[in-house]
PDB file of N, CA and C in Angstrom:
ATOM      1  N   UNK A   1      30.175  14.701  -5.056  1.00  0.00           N
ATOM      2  CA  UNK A   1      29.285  13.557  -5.146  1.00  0.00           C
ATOM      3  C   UNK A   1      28.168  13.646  -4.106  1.00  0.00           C
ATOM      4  N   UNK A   2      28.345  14.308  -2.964  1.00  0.00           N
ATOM      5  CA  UNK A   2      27.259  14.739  -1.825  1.00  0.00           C
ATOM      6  C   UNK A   2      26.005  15.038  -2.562  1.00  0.00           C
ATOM      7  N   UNK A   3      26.294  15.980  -3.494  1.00  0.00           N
ATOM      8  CA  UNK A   3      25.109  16.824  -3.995  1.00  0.00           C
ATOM      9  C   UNK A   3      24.207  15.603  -4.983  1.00  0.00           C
ATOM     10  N   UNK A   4      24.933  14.860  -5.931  1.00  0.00           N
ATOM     11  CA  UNK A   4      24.109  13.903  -6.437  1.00  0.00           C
ATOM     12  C   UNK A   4      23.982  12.748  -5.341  1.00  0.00           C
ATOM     13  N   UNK A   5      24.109  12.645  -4.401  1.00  0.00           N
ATOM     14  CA  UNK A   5      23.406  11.567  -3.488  1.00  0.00           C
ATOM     15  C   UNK A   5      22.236  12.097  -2.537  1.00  0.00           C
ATOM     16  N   UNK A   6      22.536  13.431  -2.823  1.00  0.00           N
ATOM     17  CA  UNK A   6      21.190  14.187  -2.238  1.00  0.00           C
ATOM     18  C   UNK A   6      20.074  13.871  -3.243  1.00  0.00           C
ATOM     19  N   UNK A   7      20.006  14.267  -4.748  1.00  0.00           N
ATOM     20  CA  UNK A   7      19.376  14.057  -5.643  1.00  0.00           C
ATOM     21  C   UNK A   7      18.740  12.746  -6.135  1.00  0.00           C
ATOM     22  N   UNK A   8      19.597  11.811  -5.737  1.00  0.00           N
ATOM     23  CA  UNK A   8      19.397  10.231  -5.942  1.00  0.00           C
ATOM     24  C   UNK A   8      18.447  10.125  -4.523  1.00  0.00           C
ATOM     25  N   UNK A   9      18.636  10.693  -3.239  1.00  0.00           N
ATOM     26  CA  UNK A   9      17.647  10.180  -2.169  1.00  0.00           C
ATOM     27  C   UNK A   9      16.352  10.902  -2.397  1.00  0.00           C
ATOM     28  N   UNK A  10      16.369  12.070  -3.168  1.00  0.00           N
ATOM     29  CA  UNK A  10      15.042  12.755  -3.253  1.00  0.00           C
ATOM     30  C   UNK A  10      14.238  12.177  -4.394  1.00  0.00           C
ATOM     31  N   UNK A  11      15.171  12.049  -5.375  1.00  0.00           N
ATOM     32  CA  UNK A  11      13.887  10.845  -6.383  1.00  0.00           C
ATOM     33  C   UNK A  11      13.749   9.607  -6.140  1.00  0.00           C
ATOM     34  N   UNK A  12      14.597   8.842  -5.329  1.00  0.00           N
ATOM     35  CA  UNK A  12      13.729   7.270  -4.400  1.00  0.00           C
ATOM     36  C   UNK A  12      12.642   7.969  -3.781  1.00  0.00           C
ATOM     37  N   UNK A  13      12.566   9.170  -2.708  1.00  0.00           N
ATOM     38  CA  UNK A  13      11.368   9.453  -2.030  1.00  0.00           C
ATOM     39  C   UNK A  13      10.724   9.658  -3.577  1.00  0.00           C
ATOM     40  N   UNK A  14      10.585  10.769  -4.159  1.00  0.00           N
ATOM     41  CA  UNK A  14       9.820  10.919  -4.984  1.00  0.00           C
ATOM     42  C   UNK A  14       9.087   9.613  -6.203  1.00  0.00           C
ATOM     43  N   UNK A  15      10.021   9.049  -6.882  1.00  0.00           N
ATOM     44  CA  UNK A  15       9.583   8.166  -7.500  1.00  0.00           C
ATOM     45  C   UNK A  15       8.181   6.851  -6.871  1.00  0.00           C
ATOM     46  N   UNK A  16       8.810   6.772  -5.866  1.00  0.00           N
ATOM     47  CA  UNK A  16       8.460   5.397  -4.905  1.00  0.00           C
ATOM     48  C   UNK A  16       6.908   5.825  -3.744  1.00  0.00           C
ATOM     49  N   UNK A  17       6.900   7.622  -4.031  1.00  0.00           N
ATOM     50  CA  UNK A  17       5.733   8.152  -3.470  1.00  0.00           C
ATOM     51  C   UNK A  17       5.920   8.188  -1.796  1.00  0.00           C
ATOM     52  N   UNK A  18       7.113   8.399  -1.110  1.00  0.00           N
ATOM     53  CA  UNK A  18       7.471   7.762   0.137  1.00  0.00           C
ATOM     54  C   UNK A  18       7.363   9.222   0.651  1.00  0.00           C
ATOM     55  N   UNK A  19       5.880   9.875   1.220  1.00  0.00           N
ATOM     56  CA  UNK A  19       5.308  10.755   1.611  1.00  0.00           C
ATOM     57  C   UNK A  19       5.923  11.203   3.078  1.00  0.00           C
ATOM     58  N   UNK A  20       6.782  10.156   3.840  1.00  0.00           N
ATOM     59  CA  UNK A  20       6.433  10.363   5.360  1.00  0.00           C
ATOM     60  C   UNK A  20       8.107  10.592   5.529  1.00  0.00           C
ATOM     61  N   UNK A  21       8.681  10.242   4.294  1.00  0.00           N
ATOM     62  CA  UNK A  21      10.646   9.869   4.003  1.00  0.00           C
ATOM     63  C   UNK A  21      11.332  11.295   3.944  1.00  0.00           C
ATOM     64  N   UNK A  22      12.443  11.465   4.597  1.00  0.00           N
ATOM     65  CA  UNK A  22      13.204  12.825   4.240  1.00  0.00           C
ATOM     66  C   UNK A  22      14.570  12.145   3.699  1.00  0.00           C
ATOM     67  N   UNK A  23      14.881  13.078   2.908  1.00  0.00           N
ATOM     68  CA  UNK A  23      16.544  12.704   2.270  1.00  0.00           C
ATOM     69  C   UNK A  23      17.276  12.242   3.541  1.00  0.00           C
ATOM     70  N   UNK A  24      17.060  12.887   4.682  1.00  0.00           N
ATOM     71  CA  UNK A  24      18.031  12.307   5.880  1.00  0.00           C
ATOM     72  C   UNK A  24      17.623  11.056   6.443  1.00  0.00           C
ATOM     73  N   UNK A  25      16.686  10.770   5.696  1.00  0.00           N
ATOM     74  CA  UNK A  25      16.195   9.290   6.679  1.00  0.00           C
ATOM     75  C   UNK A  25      16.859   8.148   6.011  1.00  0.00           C
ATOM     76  N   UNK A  26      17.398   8.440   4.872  1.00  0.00           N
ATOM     77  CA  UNK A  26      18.079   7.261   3.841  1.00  0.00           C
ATOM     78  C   UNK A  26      19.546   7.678   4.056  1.00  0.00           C
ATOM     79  N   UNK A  27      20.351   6.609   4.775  1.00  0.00           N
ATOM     80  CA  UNK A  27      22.213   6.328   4.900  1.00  0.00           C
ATOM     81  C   UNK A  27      22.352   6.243   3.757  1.00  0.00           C
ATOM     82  N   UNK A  28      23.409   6.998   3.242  1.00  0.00           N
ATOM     83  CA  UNK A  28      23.975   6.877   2.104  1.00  0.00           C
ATOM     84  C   UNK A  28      24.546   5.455   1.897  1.00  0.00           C
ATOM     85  N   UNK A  29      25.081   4.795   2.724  1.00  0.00           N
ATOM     86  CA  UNK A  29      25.176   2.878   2.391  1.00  0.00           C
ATOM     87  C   UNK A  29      24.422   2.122   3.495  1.00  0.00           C
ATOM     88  N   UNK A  30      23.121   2.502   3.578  1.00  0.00           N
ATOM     89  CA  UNK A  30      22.229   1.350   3.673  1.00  0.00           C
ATOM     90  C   UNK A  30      22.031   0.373   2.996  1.00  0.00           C
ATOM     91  N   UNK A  31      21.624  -0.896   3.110  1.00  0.00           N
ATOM     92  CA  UNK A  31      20.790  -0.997   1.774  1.00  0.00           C
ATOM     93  C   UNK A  31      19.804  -1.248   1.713  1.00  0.00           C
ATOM     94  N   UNK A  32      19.499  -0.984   0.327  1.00  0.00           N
ATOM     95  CA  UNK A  32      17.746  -0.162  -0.332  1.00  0.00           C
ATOM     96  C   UNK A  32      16.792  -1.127  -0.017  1.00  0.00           C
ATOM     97  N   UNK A  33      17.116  -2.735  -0.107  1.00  0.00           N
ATOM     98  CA  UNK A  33      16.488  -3.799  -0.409  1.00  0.00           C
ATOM     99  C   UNK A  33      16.772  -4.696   0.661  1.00  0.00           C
ATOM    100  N   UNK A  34      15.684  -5.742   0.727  1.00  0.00           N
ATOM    101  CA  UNK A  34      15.412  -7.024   1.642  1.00  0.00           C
ATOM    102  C   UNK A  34      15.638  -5.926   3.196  1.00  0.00           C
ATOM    103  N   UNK A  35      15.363  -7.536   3.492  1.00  0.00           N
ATOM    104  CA  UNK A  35      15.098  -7.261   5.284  1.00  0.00           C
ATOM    105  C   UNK A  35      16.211  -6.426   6.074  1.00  0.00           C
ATOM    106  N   UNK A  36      16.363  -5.775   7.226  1.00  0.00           N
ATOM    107  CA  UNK A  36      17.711  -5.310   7.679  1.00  0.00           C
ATOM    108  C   UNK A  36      18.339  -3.913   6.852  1.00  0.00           C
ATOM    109  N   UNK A  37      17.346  -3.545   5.966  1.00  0.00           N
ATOM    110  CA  UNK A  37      17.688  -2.267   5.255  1.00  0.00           C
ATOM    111  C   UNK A  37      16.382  -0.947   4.978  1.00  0.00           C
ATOM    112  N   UNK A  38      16.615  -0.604   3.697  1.00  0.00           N
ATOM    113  CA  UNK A  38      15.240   0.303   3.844  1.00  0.00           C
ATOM    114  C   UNK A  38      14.147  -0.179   3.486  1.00  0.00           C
ATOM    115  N   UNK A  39      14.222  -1.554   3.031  1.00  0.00           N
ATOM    116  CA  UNK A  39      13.011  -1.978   2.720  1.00  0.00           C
ATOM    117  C   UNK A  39      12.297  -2.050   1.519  1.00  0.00           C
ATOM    118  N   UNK A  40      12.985  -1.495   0.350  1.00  0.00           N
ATOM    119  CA  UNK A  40      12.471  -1.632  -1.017  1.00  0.00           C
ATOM    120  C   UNK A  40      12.235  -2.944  -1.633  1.00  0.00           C
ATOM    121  N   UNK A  41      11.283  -3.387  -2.339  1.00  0.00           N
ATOM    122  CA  UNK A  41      11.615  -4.544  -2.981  1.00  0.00           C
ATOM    123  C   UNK A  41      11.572  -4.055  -4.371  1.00  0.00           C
ATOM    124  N   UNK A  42      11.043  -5.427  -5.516  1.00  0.00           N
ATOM    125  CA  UNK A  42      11.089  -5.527  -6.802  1.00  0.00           C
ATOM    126  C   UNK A  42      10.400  -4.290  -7.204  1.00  0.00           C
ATOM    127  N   UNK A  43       9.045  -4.187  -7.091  1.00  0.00           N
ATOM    128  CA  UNK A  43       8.081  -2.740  -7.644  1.00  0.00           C
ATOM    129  C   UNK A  43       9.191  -1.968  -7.836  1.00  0.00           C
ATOM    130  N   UNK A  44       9.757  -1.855  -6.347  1.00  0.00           N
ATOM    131  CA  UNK A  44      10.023  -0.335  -6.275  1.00  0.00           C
ATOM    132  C   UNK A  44      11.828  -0.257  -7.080  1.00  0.00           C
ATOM    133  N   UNK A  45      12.016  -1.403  -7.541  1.00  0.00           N
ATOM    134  CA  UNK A  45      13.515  -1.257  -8.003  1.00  0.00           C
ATOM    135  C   UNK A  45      13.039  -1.066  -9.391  1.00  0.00           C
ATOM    136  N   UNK A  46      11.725  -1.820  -9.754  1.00  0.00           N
ATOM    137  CA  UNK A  46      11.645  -1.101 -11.546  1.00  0.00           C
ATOM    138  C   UNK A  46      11.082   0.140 -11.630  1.00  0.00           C
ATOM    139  N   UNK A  47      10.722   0.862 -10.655  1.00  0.00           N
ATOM    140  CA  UNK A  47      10.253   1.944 -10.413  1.00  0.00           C
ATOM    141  C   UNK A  47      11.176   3.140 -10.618  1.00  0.00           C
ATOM    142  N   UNK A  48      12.560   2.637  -9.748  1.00  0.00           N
ATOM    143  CA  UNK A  48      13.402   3.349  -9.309  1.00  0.00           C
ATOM    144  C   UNK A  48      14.259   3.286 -10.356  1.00  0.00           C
ATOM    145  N   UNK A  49      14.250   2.286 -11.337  1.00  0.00           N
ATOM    146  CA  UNK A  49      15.264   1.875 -13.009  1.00  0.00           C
ATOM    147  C   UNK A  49      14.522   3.082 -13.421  1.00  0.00           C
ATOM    148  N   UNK A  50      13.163   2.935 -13.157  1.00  0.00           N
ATOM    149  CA  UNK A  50      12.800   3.958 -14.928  1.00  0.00           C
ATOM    150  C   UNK A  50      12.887   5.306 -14.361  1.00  0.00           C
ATOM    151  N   UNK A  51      13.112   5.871 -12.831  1.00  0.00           N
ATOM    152  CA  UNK A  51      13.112   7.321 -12.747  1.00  0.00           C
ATOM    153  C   UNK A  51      14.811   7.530 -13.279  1.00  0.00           C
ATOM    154  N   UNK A  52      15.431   6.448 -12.799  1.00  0.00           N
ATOM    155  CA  UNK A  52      17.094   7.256 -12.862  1.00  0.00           C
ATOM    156  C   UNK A  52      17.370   7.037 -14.266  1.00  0.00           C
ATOM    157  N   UNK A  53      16.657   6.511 -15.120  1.00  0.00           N
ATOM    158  CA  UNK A  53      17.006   6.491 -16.714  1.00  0.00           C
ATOM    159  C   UNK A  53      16.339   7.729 -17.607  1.00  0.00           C
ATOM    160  N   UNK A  54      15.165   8.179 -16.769  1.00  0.00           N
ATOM    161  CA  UNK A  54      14.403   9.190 -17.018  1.00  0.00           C
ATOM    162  C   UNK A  54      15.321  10.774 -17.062  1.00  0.00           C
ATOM    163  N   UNK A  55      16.058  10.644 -15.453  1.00  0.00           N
ATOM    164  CA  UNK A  55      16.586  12.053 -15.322  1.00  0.00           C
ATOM    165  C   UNK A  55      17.870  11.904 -15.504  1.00  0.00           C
ATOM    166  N   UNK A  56      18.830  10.342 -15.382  1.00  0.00           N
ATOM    167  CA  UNK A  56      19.785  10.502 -15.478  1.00  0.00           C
ATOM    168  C   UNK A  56      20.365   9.801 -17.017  1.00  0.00           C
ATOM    169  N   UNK A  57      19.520   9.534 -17.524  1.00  0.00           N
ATOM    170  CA  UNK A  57      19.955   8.702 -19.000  1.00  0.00           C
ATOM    171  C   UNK A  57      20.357   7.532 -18.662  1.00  0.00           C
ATOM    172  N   UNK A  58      20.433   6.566 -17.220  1.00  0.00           N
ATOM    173  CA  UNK A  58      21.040   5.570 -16.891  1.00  0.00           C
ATOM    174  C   UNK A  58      20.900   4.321 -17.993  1.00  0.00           C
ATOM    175  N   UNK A  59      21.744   3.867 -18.217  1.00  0.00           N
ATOM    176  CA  UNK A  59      20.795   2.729 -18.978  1.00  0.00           C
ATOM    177  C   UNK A  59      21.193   1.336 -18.437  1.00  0.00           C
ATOM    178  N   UNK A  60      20.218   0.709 -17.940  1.00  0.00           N
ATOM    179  CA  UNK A  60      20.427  -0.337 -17.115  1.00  0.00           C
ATOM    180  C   UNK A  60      19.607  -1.203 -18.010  1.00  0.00           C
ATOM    181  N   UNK A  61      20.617  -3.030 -18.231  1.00  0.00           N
ATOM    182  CA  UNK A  61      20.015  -4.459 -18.939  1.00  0.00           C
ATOM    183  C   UNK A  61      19.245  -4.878 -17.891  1.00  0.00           C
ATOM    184  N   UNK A  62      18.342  -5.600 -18.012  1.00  0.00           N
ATOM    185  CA  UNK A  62      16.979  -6.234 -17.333  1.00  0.00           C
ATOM    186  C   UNK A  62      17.841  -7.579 -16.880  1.00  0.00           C
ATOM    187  N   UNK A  63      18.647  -8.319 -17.783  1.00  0.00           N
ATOM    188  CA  UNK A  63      19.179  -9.235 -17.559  1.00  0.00           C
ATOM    189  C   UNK A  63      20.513  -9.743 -16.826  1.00  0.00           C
ATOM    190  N   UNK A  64      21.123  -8.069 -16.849  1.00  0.00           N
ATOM    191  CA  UNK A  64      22.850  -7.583 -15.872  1.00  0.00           C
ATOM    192  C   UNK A  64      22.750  -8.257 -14.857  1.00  0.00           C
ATOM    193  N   UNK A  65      23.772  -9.235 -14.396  1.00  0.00           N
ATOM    194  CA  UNK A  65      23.842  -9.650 -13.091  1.00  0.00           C
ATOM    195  C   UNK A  65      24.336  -8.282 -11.812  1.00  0.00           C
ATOM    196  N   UNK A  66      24.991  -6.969 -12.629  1.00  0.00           N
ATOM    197  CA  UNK A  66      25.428  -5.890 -11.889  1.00  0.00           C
ATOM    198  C   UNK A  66      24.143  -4.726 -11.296  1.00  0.00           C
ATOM    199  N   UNK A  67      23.166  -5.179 -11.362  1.00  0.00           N
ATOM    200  CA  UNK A  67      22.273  -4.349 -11.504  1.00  0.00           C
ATOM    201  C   UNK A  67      21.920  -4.569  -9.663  1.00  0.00           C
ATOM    202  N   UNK A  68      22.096  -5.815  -9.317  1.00  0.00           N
ATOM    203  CA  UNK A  68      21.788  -6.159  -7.578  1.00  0.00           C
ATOM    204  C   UNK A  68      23.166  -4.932  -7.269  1.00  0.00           C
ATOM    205  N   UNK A  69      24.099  -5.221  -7.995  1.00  0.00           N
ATOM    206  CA  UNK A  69      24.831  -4.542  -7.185  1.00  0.00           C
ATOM    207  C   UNK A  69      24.833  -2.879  -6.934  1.00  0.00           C
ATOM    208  N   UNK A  70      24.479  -2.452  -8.298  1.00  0.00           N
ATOM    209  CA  UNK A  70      24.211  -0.976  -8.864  1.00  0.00           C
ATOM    210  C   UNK A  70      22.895  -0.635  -7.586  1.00  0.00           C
ATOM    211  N   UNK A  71      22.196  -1.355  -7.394  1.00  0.00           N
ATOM    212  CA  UNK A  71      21.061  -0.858  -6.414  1.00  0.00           C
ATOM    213  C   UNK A  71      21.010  -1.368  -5.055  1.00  0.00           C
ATOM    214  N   UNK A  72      22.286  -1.467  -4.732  1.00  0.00           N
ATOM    215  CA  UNK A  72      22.615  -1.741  -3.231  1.00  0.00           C
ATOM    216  C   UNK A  72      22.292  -1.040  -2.173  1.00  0.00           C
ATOM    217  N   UNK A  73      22.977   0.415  -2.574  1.00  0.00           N
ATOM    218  CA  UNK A  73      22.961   1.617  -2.053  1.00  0.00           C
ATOM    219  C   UNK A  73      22.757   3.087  -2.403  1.00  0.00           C
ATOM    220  N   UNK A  74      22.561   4.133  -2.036  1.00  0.00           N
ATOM    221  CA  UNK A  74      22.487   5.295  -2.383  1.00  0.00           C
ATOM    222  C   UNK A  74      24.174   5.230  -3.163  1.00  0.00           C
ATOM    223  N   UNK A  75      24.857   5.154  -1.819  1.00  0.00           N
ATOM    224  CA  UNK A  75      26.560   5.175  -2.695  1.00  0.00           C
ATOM    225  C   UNK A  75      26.696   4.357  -3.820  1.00  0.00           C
ATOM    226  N   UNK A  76      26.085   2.869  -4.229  1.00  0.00           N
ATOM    227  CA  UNK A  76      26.475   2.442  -5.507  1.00  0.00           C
ATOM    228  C   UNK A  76      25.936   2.753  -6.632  1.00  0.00           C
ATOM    229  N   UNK A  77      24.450   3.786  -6.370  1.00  0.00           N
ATOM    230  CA  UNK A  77      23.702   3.970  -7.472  1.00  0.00           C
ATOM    231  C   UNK A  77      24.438   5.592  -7.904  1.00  0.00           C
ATOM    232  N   UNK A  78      24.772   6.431  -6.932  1.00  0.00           N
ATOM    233  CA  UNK A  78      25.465   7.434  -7.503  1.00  0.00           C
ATOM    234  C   UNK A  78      26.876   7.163  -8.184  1.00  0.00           C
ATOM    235  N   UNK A  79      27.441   6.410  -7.730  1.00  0.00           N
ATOM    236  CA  UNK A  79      28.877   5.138  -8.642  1.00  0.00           C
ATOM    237  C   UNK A  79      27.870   5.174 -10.013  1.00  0.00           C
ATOM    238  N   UNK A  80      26.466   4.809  -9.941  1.00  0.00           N
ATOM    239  CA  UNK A  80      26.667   4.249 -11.829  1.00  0.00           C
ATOM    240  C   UNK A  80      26.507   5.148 -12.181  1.00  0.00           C
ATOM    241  N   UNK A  81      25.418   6.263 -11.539  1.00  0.00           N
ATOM    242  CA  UNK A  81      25.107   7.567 -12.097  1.00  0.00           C
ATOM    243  C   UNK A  81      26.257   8.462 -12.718  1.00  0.00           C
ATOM    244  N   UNK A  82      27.363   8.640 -11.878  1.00  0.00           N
ATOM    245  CA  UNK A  82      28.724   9.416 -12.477  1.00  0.00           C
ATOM    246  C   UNK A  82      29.115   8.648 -13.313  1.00  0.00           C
ATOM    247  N   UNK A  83      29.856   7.321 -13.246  1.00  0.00           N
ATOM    248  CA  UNK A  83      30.306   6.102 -14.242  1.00  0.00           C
ATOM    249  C   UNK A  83      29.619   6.804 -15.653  1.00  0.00           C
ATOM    250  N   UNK A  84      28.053   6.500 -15.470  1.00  0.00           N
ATOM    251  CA  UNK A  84      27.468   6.869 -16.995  1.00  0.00           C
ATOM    252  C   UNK A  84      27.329   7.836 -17.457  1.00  0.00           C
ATOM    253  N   UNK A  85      27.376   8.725 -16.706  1.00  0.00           N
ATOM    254  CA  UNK A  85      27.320  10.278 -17.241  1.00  0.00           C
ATOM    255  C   UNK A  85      28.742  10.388 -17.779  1.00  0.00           C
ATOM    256  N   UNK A  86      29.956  10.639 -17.327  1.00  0.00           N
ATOM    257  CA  UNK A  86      30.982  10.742 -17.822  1.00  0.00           C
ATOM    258  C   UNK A  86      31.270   9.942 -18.596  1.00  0.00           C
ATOM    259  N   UNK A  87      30.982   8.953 -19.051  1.00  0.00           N
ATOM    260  CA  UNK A  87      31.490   8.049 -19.548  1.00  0.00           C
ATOM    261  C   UNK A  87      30.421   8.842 -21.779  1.00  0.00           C
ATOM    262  N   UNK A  88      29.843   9.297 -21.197  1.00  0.00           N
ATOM    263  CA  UNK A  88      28.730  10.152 -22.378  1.00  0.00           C
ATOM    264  C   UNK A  88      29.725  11.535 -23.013  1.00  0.00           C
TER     265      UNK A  88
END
């Protein structure tokens, strides 16, 4: 799972355009959003829906109350990433 949480921190930098960000600068359970974390907000969470549905087939509801939770962290977004892949 290391290796896809490497992959999940390089397309937040990439997707989100975060020029100055290295994969090591993002804790694998930080969290992504609000104050006291890395700082992402809304933009960058529909930003970050359509890259991981792009490369990972994710398919995330607009309306899921699980979706705060799915984008907590590097660790909960690689949780849905495996969840949905295997689950295919």
């Amino acid at each position: 799972m290391d290796m896809l949480k490497q992959e999940i921190k390089r397309l937040i930098i990439d997707a989100l355009d975060l020029e100055d960000t290295q994969p090591e600068d993002i804790a694998d359970d930080i969290p992504l959003f609000g104050d006291g974390g890395f700082g992402l907000d809304s933009i960058d969470a529909l930003e970050l829906g359509i890259a991981l549905r792009k490369k990972y087939k994710v398919q995330l509801e607009a309306n899921d109350a699980g979706n705060r939770e799915h984008f907590r962290s590097v660790n909960s977004l690689a949780q849905l990433v495996k969840a949905q892949t295997q689950a295919v």
